[in-house]
PDB file of N, CA and C in Angstrom:
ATOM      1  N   UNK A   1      10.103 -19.821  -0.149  1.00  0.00           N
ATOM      2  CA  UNK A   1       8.931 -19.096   0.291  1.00  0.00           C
ATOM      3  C   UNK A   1       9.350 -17.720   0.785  1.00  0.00           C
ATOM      4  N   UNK A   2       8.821 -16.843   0.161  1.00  0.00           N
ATOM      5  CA  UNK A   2       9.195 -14.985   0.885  1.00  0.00           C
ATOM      6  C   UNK A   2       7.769 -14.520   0.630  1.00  0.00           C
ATOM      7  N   UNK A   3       7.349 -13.497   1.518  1.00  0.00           N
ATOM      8  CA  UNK A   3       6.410 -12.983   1.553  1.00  0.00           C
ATOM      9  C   UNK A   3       6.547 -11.622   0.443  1.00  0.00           C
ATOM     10  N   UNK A   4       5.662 -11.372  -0.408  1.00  0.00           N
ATOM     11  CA  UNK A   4       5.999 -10.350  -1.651  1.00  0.00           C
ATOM     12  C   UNK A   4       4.821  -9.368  -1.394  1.00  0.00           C
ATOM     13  N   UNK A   5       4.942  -8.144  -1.667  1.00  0.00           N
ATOM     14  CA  UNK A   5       3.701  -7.205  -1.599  1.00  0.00           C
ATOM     15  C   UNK A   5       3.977  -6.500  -3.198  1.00  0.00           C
ATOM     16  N   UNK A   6       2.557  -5.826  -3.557  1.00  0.00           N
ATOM     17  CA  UNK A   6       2.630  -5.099  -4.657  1.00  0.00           C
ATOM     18  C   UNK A   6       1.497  -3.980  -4.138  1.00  0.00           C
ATOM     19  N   UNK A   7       1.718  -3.234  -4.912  1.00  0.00           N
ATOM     20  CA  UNK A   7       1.031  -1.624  -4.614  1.00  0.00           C
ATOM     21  C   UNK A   7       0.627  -1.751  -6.314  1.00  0.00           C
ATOM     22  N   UNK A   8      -0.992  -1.266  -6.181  1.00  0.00           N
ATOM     23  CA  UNK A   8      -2.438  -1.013  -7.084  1.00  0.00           C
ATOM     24  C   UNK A   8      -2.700   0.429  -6.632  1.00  0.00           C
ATOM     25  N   UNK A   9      -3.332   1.164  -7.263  1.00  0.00           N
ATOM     26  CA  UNK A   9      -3.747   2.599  -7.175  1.00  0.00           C
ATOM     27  C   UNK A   9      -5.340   2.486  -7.570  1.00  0.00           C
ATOM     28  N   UNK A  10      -6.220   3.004  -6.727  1.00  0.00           N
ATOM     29  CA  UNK A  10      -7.202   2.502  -6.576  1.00  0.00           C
ATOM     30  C   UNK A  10      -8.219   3.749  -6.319  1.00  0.00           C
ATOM     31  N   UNK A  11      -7.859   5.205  -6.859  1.00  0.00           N
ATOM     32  CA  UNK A  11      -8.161   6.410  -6.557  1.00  0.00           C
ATOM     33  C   UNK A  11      -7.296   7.537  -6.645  1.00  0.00           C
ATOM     34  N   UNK A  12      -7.755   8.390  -7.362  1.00  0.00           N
ATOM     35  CA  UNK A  12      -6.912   9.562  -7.083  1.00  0.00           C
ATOM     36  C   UNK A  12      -7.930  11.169  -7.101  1.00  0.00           C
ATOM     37  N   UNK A  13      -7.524  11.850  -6.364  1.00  0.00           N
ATOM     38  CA  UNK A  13      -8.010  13.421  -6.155  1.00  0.00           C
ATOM     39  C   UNK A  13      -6.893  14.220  -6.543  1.00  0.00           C
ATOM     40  N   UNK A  14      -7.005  15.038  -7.366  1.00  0.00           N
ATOM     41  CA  UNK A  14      -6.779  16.376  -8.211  1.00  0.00           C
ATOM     42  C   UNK A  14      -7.125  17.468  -8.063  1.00  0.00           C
ATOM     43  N   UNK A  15      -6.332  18.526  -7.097  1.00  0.00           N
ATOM     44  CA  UNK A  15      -7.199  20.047  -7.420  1.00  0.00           C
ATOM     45  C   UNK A  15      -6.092  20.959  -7.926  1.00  0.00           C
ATOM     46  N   UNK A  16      -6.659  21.731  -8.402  1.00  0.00           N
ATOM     47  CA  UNK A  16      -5.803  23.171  -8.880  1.00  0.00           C
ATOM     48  C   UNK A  16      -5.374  23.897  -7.822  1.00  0.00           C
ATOM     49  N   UNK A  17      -4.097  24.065  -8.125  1.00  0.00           N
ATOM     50  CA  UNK A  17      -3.984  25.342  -6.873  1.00  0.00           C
ATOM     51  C   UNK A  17      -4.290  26.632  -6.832  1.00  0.00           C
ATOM     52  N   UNK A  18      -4.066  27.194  -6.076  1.00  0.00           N
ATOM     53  CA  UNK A  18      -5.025  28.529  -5.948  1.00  0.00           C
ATOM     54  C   UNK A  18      -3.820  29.539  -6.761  1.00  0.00           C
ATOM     55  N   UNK A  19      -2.527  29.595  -6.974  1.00  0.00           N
ATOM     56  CA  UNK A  19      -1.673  30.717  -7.160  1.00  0.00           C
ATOM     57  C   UNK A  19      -1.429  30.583  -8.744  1.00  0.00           C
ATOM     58  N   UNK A  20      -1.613  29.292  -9.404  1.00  0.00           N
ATOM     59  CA  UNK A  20      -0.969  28.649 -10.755  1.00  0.00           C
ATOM     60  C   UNK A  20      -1.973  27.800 -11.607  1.00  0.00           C
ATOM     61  N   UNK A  21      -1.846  27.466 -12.820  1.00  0.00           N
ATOM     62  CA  UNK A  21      -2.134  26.440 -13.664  1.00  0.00           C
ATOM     63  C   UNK A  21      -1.821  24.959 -13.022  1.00  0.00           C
ATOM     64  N   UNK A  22      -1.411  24.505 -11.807  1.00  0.00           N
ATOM     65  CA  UNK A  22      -0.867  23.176 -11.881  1.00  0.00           C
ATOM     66  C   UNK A  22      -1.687  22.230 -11.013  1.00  0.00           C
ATOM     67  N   UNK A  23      -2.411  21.285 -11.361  1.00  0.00           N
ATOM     68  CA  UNK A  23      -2.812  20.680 -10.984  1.00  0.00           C
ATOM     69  C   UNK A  23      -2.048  19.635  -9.792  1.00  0.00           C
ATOM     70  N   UNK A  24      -2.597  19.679  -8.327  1.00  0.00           N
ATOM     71  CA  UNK A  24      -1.601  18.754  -7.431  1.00  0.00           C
ATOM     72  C   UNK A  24      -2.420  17.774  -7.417  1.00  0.00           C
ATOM     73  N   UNK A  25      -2.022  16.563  -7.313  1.00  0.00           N
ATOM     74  CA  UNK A  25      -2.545  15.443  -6.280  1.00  0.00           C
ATOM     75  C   UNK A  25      -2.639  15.933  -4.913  1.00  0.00           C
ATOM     76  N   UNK A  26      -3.934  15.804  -4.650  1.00  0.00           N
ATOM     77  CA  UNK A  26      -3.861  15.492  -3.288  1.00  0.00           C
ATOM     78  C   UNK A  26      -4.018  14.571  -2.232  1.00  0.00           C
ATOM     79  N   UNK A  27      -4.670  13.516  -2.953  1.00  0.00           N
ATOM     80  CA  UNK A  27      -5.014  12.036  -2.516  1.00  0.00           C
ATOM     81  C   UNK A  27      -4.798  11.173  -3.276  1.00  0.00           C
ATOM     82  N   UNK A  28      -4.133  10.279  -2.636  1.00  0.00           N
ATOM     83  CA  UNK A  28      -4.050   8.309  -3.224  1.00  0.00           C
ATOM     84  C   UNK A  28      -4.859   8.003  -2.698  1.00  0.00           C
ATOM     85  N   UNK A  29      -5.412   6.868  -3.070  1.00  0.00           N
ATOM     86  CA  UNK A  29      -5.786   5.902  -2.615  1.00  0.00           C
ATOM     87  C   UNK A  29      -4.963   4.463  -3.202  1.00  0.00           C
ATOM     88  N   UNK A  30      -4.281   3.608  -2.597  1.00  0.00           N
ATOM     89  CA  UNK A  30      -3.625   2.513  -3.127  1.00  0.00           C
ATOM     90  C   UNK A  30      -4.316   1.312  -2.425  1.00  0.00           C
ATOM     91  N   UNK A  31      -3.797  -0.459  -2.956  1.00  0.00           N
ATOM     92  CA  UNK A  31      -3.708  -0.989  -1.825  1.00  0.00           C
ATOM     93  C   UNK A  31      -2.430  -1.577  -2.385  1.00  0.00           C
ATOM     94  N   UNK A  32      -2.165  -2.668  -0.816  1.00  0.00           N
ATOM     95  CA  UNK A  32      -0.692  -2.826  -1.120  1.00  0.00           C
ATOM     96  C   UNK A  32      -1.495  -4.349  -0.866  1.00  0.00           C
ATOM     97  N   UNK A  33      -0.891  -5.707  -1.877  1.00  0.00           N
ATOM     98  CA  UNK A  33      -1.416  -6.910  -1.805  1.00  0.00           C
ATOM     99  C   UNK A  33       0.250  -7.238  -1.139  1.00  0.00           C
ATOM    100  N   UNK A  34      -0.392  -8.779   0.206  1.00  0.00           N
ATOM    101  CA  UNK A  34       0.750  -8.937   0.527  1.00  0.00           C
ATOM    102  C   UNK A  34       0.211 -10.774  -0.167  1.00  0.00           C
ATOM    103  N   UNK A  35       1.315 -11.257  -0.705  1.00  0.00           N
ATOM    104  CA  UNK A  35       1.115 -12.906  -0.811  1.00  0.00           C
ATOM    105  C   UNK A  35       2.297 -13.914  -0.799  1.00  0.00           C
ATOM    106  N   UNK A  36       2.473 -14.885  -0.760  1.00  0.00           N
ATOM    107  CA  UNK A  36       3.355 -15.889  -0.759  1.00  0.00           C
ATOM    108  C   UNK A  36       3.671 -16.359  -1.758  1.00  0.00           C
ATOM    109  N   UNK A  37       5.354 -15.527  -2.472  1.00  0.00           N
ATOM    110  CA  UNK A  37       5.605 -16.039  -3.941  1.00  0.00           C
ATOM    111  C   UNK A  37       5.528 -17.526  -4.187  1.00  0.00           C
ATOM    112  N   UNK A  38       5.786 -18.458  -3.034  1.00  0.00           N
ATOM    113  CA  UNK A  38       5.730 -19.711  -3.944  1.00  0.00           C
ATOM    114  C   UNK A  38       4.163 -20.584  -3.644  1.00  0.00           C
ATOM    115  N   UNK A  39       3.260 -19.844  -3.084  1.00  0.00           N
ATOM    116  CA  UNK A  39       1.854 -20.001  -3.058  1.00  0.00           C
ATOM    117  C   UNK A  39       1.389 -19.381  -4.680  1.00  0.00           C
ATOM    118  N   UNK A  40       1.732 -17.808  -4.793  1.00  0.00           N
ATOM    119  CA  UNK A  40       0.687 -17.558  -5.798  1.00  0.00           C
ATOM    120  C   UNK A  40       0.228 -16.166  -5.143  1.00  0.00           C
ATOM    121  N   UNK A  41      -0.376 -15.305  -6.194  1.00  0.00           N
ATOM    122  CA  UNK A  41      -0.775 -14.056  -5.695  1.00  0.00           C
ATOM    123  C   UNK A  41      -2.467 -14.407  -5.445  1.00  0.00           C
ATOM    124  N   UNK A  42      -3.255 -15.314  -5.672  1.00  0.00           N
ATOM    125  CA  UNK A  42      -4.749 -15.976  -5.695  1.00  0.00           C
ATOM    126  C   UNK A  42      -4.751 -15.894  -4.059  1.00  0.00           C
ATOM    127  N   UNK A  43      -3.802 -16.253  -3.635  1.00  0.00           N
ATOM    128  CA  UNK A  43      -4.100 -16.301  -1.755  1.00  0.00           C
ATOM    129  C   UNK A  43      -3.383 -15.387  -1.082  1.00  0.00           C
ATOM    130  N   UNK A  44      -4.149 -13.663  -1.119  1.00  0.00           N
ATOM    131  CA  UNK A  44      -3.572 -12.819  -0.427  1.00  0.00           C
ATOM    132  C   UNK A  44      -4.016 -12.255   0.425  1.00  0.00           C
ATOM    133  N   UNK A  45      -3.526 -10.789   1.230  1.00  0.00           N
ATOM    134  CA  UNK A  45      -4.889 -10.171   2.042  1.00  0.00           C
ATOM    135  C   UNK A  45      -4.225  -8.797   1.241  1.00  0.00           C
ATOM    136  N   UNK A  46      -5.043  -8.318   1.325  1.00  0.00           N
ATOM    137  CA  UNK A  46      -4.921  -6.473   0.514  1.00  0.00           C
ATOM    138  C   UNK A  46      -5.432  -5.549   1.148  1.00  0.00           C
ATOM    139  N   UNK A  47      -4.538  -4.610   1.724  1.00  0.00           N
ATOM    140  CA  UNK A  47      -4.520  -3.601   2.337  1.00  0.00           C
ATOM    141  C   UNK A  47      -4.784  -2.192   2.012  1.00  0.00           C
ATOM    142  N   UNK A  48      -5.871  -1.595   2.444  1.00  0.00           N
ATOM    143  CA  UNK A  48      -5.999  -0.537   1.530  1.00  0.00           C
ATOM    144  C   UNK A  48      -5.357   0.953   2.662  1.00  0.00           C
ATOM    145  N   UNK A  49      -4.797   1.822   1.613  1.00  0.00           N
ATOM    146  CA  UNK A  49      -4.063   2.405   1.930  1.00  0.00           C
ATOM    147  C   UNK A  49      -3.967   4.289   1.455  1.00  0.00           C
ATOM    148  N   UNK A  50      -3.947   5.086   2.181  1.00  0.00           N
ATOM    149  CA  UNK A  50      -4.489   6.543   1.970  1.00  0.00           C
ATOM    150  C   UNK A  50      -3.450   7.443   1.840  1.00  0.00           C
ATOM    151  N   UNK A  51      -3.069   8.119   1.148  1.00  0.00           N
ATOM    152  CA  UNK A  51      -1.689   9.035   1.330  1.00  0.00           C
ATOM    153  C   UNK A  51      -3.032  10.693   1.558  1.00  0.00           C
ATOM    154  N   UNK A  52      -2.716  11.597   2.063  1.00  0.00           N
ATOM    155  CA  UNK A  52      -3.193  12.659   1.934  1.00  0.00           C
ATOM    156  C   UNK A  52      -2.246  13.804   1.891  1.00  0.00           C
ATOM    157  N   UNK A  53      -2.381  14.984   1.259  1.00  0.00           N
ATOM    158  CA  UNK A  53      -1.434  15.712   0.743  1.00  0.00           C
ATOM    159  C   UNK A  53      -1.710  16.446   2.032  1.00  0.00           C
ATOM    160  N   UNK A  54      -0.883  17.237   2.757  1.00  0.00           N
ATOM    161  CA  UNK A  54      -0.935  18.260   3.966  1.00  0.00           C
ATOM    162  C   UNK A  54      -0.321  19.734   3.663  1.00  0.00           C
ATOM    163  N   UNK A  55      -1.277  20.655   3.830  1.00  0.00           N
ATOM    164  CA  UNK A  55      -1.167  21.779   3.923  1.00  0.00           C
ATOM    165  C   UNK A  55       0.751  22.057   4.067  1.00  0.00           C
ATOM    166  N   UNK A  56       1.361  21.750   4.929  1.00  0.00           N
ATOM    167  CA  UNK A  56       3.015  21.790   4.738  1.00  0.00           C
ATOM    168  C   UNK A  56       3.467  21.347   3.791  1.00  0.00           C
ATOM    169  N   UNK A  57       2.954  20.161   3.260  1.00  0.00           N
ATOM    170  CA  UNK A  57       3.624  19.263   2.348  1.00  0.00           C
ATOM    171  C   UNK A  57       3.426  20.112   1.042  1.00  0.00           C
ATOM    172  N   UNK A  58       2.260  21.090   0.862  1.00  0.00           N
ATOM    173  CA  UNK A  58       1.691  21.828  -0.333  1.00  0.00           C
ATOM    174  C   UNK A  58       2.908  23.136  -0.353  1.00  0.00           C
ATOM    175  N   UNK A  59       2.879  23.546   0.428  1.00  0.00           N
ATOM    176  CA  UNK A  59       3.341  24.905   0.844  1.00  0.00           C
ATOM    177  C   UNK A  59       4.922  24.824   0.645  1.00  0.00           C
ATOM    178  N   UNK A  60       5.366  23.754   1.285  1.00  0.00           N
ATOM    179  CA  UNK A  60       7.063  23.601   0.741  1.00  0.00           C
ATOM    180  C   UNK A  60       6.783  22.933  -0.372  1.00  0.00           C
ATOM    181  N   UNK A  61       6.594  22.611  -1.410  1.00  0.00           N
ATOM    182  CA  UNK A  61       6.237  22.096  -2.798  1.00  0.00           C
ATOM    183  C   UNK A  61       6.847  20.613  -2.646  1.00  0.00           C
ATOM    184  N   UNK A  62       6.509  19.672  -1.816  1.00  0.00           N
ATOM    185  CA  UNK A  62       6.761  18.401  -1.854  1.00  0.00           C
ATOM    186  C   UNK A  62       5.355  17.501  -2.334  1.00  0.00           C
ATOM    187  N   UNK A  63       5.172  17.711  -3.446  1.00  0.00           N
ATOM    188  CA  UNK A  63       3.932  17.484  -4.383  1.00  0.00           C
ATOM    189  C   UNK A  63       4.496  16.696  -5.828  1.00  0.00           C
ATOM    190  N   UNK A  64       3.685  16.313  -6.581  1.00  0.00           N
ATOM    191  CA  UNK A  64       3.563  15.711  -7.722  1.00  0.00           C
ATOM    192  C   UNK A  64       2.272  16.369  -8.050  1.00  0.00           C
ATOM    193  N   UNK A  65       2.288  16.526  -9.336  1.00  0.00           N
ATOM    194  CA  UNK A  65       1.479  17.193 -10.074  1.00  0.00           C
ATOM    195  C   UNK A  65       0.755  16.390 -11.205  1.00  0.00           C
ATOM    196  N   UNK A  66      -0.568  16.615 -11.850  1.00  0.00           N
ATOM    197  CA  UNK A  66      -0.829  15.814 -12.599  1.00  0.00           C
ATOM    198  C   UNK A  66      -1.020  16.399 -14.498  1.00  0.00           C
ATOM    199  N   UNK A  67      -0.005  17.363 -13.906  1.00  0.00           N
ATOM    200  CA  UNK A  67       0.137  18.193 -15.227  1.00  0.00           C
ATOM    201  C   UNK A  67       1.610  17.667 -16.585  1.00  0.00           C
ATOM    202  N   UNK A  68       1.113  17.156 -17.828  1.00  0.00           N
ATOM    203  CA  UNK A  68       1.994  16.149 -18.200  1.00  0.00           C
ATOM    204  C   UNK A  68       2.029  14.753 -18.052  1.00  0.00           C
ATOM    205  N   UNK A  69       2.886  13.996 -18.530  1.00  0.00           N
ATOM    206  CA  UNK A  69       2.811  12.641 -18.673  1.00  0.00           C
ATOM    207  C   UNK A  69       3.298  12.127 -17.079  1.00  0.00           C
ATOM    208  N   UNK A  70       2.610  11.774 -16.412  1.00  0.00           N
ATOM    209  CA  UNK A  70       3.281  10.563 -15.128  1.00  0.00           C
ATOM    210  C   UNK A  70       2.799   9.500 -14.812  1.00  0.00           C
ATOM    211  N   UNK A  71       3.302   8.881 -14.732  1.00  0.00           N
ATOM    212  CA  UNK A  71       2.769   7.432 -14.719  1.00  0.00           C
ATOM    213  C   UNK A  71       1.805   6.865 -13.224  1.00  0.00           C
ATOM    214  N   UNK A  72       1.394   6.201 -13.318  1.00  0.00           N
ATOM    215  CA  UNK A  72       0.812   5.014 -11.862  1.00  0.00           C
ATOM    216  C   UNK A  72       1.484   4.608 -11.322  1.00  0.00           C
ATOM    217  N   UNK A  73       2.803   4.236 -11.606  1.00  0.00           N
ATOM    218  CA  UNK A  73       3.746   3.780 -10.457  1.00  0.00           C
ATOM    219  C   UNK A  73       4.380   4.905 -10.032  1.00  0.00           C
ATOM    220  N   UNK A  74       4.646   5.608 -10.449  1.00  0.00           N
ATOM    221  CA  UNK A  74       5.116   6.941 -10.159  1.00  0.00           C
ATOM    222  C   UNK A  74       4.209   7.830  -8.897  1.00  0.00           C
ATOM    223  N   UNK A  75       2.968   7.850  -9.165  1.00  0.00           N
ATOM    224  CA  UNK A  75       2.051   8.066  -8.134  1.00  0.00           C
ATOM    225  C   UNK A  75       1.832   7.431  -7.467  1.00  0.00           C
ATOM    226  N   UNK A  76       2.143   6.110  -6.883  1.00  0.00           N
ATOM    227  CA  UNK A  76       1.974   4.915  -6.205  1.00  0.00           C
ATOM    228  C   UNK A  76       3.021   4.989  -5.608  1.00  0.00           C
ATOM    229  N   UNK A  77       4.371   5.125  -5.962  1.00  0.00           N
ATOM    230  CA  UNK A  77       5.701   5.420  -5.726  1.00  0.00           C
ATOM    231  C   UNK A  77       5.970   6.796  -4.406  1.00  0.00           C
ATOM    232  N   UNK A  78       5.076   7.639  -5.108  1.00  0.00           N
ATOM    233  CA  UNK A  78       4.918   9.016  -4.278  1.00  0.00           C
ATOM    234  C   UNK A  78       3.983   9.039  -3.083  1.00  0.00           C
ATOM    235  N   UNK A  79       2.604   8.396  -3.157  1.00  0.00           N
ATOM    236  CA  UNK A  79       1.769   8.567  -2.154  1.00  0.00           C
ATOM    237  C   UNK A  79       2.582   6.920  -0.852  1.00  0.00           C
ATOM    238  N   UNK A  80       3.505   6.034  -1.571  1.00  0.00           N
ATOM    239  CA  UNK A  80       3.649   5.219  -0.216  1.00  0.00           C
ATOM    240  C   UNK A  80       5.113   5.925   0.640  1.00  0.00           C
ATOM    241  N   UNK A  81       5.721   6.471  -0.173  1.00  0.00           N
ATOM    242  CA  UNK A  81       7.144   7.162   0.264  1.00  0.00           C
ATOM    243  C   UNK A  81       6.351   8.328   1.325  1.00  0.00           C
ATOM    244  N   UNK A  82       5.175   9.142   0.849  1.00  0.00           N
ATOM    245  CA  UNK A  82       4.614  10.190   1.542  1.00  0.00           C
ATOM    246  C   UNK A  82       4.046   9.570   2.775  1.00  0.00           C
ATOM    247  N   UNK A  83       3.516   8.128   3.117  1.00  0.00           N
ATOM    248  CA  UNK A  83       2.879   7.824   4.155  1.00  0.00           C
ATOM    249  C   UNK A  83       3.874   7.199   5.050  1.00  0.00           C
ATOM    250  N   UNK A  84       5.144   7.152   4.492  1.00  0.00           N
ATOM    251  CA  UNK A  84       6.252   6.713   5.453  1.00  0.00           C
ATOM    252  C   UNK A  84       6.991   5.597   5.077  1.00  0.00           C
ATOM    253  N   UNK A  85       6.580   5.158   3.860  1.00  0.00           N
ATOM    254  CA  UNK A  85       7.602   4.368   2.720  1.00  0.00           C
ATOM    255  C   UNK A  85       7.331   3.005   3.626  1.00  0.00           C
ATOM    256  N   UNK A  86       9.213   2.141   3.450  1.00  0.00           N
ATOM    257  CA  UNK A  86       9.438   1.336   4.106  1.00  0.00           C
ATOM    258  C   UNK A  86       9.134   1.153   5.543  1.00  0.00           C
ATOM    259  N   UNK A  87       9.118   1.772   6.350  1.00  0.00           N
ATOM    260  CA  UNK A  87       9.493   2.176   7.616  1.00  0.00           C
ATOM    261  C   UNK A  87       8.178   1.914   8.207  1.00  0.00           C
ATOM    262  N   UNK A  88       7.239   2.941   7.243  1.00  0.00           N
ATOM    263  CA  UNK A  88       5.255   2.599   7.707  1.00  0.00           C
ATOM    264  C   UNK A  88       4.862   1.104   7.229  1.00  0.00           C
ATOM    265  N   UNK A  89       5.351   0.395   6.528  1.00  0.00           N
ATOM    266  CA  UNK A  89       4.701  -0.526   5.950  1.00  0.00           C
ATOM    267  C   UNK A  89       5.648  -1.417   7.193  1.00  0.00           C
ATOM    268  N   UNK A  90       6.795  -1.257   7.265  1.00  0.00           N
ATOM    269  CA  UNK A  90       7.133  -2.330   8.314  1.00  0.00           C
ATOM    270  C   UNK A  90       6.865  -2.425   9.885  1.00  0.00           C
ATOM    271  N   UNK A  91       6.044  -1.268   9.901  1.00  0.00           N
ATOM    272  CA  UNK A  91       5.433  -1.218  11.607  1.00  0.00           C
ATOM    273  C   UNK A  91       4.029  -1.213  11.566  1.00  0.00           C
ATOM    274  N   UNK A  92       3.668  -0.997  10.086  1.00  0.00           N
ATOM    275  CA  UNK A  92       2.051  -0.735  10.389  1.00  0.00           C
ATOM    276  C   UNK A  92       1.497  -2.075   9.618  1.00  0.00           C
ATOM    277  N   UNK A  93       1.866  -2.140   8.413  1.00  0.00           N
ATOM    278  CA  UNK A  93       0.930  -2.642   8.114  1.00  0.00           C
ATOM    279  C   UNK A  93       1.425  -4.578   7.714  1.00  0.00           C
ATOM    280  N   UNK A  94       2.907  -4.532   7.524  1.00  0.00           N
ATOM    281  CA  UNK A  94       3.542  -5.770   7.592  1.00  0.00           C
ATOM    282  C   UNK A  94       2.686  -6.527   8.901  1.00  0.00           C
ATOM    283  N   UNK A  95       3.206  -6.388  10.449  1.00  0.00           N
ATOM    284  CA  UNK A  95       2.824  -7.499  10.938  1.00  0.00           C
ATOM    285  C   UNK A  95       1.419  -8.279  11.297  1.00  0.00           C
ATOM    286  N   UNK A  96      -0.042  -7.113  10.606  1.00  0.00           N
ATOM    287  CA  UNK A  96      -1.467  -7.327  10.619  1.00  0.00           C
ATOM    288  C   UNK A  96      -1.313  -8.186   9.616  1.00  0.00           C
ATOM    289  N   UNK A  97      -0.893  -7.742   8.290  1.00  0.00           N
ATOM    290  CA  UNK A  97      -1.007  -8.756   7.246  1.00  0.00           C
ATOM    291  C   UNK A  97      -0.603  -9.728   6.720  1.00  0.00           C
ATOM    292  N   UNK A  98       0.908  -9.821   7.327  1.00  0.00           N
ATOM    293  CA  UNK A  98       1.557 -11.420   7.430  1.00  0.00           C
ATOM    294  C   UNK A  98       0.679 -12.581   8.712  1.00  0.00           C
ATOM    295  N   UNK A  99       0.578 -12.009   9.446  1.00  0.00           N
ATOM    296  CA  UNK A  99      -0.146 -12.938  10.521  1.00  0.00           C
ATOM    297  C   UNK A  99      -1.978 -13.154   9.605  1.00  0.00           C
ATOM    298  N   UNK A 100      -2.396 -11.930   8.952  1.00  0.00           N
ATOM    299  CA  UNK A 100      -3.444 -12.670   7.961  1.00  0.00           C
ATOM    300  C   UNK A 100      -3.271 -13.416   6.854  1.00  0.00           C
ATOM    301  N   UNK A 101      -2.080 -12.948   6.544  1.00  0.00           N
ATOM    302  CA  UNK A 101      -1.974 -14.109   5.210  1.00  0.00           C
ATOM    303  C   UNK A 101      -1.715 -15.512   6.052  1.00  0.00           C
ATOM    304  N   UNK A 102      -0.934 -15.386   7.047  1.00  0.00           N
ATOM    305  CA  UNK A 102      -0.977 -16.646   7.610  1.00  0.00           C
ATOM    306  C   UNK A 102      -2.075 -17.605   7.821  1.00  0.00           C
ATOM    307  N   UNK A 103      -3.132 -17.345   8.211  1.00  0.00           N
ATOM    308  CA  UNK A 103      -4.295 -17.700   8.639  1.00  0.00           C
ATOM    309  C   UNK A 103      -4.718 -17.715   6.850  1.00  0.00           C
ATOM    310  N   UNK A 104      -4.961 -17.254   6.460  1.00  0.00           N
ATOM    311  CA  UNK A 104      -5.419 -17.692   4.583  1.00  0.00           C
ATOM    312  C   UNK A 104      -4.868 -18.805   4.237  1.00  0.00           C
ATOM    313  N   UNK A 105      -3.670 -18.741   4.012  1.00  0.00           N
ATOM    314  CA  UNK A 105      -2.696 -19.883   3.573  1.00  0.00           C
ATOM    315  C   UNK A 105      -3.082 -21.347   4.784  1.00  0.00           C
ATOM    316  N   UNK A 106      -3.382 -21.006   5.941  1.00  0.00           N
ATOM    317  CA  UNK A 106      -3.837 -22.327   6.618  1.00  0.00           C
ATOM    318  C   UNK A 106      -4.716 -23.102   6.064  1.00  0.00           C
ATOM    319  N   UNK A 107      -6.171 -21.948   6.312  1.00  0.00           N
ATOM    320  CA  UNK A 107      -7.020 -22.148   5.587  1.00  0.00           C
ATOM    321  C   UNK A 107      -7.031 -22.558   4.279  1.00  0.00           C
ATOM    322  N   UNK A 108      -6.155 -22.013   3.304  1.00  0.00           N
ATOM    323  CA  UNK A 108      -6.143 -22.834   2.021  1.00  0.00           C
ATOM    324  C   UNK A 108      -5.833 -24.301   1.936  1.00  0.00           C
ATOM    325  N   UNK A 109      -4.905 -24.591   2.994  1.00  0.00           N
ATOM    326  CA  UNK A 109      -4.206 -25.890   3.391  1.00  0.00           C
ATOM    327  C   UNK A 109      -2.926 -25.873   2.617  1.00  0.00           C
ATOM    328  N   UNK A 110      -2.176 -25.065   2.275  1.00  0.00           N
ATOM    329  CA  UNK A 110      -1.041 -24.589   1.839  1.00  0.00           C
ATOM    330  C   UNK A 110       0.014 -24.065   2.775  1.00  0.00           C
ATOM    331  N   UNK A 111      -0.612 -24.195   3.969  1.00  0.00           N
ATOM    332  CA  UNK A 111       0.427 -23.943   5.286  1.00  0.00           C
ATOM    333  C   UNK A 111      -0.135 -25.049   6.334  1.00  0.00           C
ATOM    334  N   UNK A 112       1.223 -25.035   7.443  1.00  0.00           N
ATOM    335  CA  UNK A 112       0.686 -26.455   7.909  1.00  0.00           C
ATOM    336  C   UNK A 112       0.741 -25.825   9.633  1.00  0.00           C
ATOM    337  N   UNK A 113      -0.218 -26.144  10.251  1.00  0.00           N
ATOM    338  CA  UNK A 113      -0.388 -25.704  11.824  1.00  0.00           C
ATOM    339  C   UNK A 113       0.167 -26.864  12.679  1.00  0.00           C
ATOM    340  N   UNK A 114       0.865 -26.582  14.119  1.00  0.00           N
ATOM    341  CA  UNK A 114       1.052 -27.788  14.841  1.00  0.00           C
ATOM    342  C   UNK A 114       0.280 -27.722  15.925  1.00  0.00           C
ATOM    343  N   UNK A 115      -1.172 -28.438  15.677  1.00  0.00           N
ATOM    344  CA  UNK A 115      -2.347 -28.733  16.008  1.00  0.00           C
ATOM    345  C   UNK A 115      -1.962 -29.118  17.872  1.00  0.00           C
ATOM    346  N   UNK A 116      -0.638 -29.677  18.171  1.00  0.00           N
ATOM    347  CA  UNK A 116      -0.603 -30.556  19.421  1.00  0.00           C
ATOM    348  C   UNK A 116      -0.249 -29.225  20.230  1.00  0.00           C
ATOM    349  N   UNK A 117      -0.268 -28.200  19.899  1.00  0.00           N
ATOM    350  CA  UNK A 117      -0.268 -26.385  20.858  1.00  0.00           C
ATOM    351  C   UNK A 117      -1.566 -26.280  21.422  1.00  0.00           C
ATOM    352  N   UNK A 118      -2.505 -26.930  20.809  1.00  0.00           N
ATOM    353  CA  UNK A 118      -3.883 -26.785  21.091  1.00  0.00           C
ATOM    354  C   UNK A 118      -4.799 -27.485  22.555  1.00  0.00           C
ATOM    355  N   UNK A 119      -4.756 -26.786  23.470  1.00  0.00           N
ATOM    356  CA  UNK A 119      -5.131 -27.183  25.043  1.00  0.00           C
ATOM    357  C   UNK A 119      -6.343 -28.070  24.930  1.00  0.00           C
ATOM    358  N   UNK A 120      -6.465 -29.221  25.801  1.00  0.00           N
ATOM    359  CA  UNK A 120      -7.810 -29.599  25.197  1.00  0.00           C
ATOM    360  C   UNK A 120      -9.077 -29.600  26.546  1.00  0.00           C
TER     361      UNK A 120
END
């Protein structure tokens, strides 16, 4: 049993910049599904998730562009590294959504509670 997440792209915003031909991203929208590989991805919770491009981030050219071939993981790749990669997902959004998948998986009856914690 390990807890597995995957990242979906679920939106994107595009503007031109003001100096050039190049189209930036400026918004993701992703979510990141967290589930229990030996449950199944059917019992997850999914997190939805916002990258926004910032005026600094434009200006020092730490951008992706949507000019040419790039892929969805590639932009999925870019907007979770931009919101703080590993690091955000393991303070922000890991311990809301393991403690919900927990509670799913109960509820499914695919996890087992020890009921005798329960005050009466």
């Amino acid at each position: 049993m390990s807890i597995v997440n995957t990242k979906t792209l679920t939106d994107l915003l595009v503007i031109p910049t003001y100096d050039s031909d190049t189209n930036v991203i400026k918004r993701v929208s992703f979510d990141i599904k967290v589930f229990d590989d030996a449950v199944g991805a059917s019992t997850n919770v999914t997190v939805p998730v916002q990258s926004v491009l910032s005026t600094t981030d434009l200006e020092a050219g730490d951008y992706i562009t949507a000019n040419g071939p790039i892929t969805q993981t590639e932009i999925v790749n870019w907007a979770y590294d931009n919101v703080g990669g590993d690091s955000y997902y393991d303070s922000n959004i890991k311990p809301l959504a393991e403690s919900k998948l927990n509670v799913e998986l109960e509820f499914a009856g695919t996890a087992t509670y020890n009921v005798s914690v329960i005050a009466t």
